[in-house]
C-alpha atoms as a PDB file:
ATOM      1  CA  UNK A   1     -38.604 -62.773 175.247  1.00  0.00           C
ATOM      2  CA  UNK A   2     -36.961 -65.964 176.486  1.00  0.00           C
ATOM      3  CA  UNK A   3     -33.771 -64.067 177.763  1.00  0.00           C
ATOM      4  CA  UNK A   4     -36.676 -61.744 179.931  1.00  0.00           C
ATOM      5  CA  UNK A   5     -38.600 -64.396 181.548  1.00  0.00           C
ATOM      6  CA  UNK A   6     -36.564 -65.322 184.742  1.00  0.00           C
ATOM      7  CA  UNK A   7     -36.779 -61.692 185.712  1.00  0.00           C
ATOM      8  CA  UNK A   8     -40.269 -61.398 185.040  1.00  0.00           C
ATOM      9  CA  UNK A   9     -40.659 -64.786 187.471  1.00  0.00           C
ATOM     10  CA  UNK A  10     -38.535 -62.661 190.650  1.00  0.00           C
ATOM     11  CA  UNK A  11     -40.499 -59.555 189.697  1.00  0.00           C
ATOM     12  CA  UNK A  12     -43.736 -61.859 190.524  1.00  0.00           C
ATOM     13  CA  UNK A  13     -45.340 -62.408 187.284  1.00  0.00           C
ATOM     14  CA  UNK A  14     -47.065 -66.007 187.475  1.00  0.00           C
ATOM     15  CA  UNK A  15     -48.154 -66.412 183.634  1.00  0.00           C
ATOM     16  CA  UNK A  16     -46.644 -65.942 180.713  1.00  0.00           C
ATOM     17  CA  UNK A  17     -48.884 -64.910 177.675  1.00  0.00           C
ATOM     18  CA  UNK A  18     -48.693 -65.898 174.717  1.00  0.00           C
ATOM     19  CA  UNK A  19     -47.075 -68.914 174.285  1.00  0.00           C
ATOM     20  CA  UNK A  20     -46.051 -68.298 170.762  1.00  0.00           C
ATOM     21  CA  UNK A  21     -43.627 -71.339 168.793  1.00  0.00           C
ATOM     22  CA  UNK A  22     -40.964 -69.430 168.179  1.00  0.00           C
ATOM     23  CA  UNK A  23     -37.102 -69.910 168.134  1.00  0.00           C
ATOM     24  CA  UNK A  24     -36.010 -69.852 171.736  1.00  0.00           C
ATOM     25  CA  UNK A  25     -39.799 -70.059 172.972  1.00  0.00           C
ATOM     26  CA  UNK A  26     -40.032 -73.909 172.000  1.00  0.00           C
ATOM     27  CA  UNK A  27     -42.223 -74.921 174.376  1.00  0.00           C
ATOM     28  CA  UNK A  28     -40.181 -78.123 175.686  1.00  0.00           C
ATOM     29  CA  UNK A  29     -37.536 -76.271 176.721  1.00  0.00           C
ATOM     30  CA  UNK A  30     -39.682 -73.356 178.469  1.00  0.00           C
ATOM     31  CA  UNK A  31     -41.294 -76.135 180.879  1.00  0.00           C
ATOM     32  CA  UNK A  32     -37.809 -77.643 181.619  1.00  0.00           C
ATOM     33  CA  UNK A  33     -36.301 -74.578 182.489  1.00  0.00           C
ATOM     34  CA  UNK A  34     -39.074 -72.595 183.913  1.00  0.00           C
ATOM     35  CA  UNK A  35     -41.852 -75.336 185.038  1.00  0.00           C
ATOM     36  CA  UNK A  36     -43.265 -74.835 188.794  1.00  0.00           C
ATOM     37  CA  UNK A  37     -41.920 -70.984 188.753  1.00  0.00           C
ATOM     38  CA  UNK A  38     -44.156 -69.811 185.774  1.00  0.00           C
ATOM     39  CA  UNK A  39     -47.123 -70.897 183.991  1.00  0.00           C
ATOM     40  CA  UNK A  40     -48.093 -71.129 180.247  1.00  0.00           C
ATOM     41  CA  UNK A  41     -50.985 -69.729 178.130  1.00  0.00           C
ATOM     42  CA  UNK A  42     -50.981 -70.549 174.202  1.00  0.00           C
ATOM     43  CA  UNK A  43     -48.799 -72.630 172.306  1.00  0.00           C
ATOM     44  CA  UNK A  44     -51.448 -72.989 169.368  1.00  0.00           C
ATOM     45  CA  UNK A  45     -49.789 -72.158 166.039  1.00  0.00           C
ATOM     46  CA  UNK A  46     -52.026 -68.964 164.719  1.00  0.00           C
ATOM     47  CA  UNK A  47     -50.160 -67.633 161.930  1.00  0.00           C
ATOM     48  CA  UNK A  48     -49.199 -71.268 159.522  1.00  0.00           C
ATOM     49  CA  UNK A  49     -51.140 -74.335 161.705  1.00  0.00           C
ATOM     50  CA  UNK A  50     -54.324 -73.080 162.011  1.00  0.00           C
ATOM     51  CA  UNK A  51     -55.365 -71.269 159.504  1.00  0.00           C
ATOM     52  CA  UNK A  52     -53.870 -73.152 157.095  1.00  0.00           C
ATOM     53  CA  UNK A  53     -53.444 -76.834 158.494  1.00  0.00           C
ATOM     54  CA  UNK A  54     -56.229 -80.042 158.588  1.00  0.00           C
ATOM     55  CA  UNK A  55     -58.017 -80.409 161.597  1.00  0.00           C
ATOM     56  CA  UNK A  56     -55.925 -83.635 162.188  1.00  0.00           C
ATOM     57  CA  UNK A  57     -52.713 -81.834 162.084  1.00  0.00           C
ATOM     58  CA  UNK A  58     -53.962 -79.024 164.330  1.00  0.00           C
ATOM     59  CA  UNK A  59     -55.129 -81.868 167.045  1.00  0.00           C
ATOM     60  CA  UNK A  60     -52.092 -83.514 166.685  1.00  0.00           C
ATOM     61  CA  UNK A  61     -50.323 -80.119 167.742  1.00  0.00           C
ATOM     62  CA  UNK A  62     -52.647 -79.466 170.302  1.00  0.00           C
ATOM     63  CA  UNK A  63     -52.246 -82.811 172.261  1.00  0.00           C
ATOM     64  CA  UNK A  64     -48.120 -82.413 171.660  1.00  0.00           C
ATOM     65  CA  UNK A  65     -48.200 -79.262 173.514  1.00  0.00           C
ATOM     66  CA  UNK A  66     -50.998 -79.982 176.032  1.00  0.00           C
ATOM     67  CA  UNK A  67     -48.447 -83.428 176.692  1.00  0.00           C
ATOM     68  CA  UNK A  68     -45.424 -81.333 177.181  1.00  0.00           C
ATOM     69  CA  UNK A  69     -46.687 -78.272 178.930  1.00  0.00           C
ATOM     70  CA  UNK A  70     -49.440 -79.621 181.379  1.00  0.00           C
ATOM     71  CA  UNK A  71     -46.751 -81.797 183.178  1.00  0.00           C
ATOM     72  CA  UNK A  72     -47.318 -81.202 186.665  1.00  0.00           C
ATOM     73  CA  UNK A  73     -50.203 -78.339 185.676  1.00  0.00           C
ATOM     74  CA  UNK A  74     -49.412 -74.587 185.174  1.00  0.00           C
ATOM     75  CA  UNK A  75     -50.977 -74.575 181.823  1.00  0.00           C
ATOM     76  CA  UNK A  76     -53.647 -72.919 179.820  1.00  0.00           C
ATOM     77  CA  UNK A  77     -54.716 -73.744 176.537  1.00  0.00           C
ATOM     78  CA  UNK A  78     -55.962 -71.684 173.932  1.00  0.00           C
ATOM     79  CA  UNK A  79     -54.115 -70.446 170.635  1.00  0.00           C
ATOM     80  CA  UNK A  80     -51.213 -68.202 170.756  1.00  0.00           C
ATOM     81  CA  UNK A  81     -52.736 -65.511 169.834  1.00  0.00           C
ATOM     82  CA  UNK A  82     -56.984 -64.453 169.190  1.00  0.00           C
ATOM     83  CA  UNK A  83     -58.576 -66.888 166.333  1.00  0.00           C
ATOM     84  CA  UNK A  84     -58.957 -64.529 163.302  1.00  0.00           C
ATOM     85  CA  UNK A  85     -61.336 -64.484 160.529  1.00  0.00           C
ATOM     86  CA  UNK A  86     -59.141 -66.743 158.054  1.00  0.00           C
ATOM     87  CA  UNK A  87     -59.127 -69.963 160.627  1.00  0.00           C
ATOM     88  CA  UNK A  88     -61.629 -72.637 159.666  1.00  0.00           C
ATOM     89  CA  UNK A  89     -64.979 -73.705 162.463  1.00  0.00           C
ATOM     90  CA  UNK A  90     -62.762 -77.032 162.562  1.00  0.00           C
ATOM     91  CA  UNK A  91     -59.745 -76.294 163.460  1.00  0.00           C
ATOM     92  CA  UNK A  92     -61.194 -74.099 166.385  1.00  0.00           C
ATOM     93  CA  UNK A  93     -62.742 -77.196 167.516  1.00  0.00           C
ATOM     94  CA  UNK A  94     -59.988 -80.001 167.147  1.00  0.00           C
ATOM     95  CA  UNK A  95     -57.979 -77.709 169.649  1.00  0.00           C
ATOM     96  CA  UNK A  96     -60.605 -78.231 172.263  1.00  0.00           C
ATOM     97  CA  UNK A  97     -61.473 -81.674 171.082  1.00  0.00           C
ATOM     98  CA  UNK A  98     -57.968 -82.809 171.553  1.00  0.00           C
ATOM     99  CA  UNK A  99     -57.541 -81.746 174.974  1.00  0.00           C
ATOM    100  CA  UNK A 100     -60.306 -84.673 175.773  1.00  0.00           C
ATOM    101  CA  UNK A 101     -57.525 -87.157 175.551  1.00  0.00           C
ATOM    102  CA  UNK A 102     -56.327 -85.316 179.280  1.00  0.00           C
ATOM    103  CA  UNK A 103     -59.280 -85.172 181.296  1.00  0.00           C
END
């Protein structure tokens, strides 16, 4: 996907959906090299993280990624992909509690 994304940016696309942690999507490196040209929905860990992490862990996640990807705006967060059945109430809610620490 990474190799894609700067001609998806000149054929106009201004989001990029999901933001899925994966080799070559790490999220530093996406806002270094395509910040201000491209925005960023996701980032959330859905497949090991959330359903299977403490809430702690999962806010700790969420306010890494909010940190590093909301530099100068062009970010939205939510999970990288839909919540499914087999994520717990509270890890739904420390990844919109920990984006308190940025308002």
């Amino acid at each position: 996907m990474r190799d894609i994304i700067p001609n998806l940016i000149s054929c106009g696309v201004d989001i990029l959906e999901p933001l899925q942690k994966v080799p070559g999507m790490e999220p530093a490196k996406l806002k270094k090299d395509f910040g201000g040209q491209i925005a960023f929905q996701g980032g959330v860990d859905t497949q090991n993280l959330l359903p299977f992490g403490k809430s702690e862990e999962v806010r700790a996640e969420t306010e890494h990624i909010i940190e590093i990807m909301n530099q100068d705006g062009g970010y939205i967060l939510c999970s990288s992909q839909d919540f499914e059945g087999d994520v717990p109430v509270e890890n739904i809610l420390a990844v919109y509690e920990a984006r308190k620490k940025f308002l």
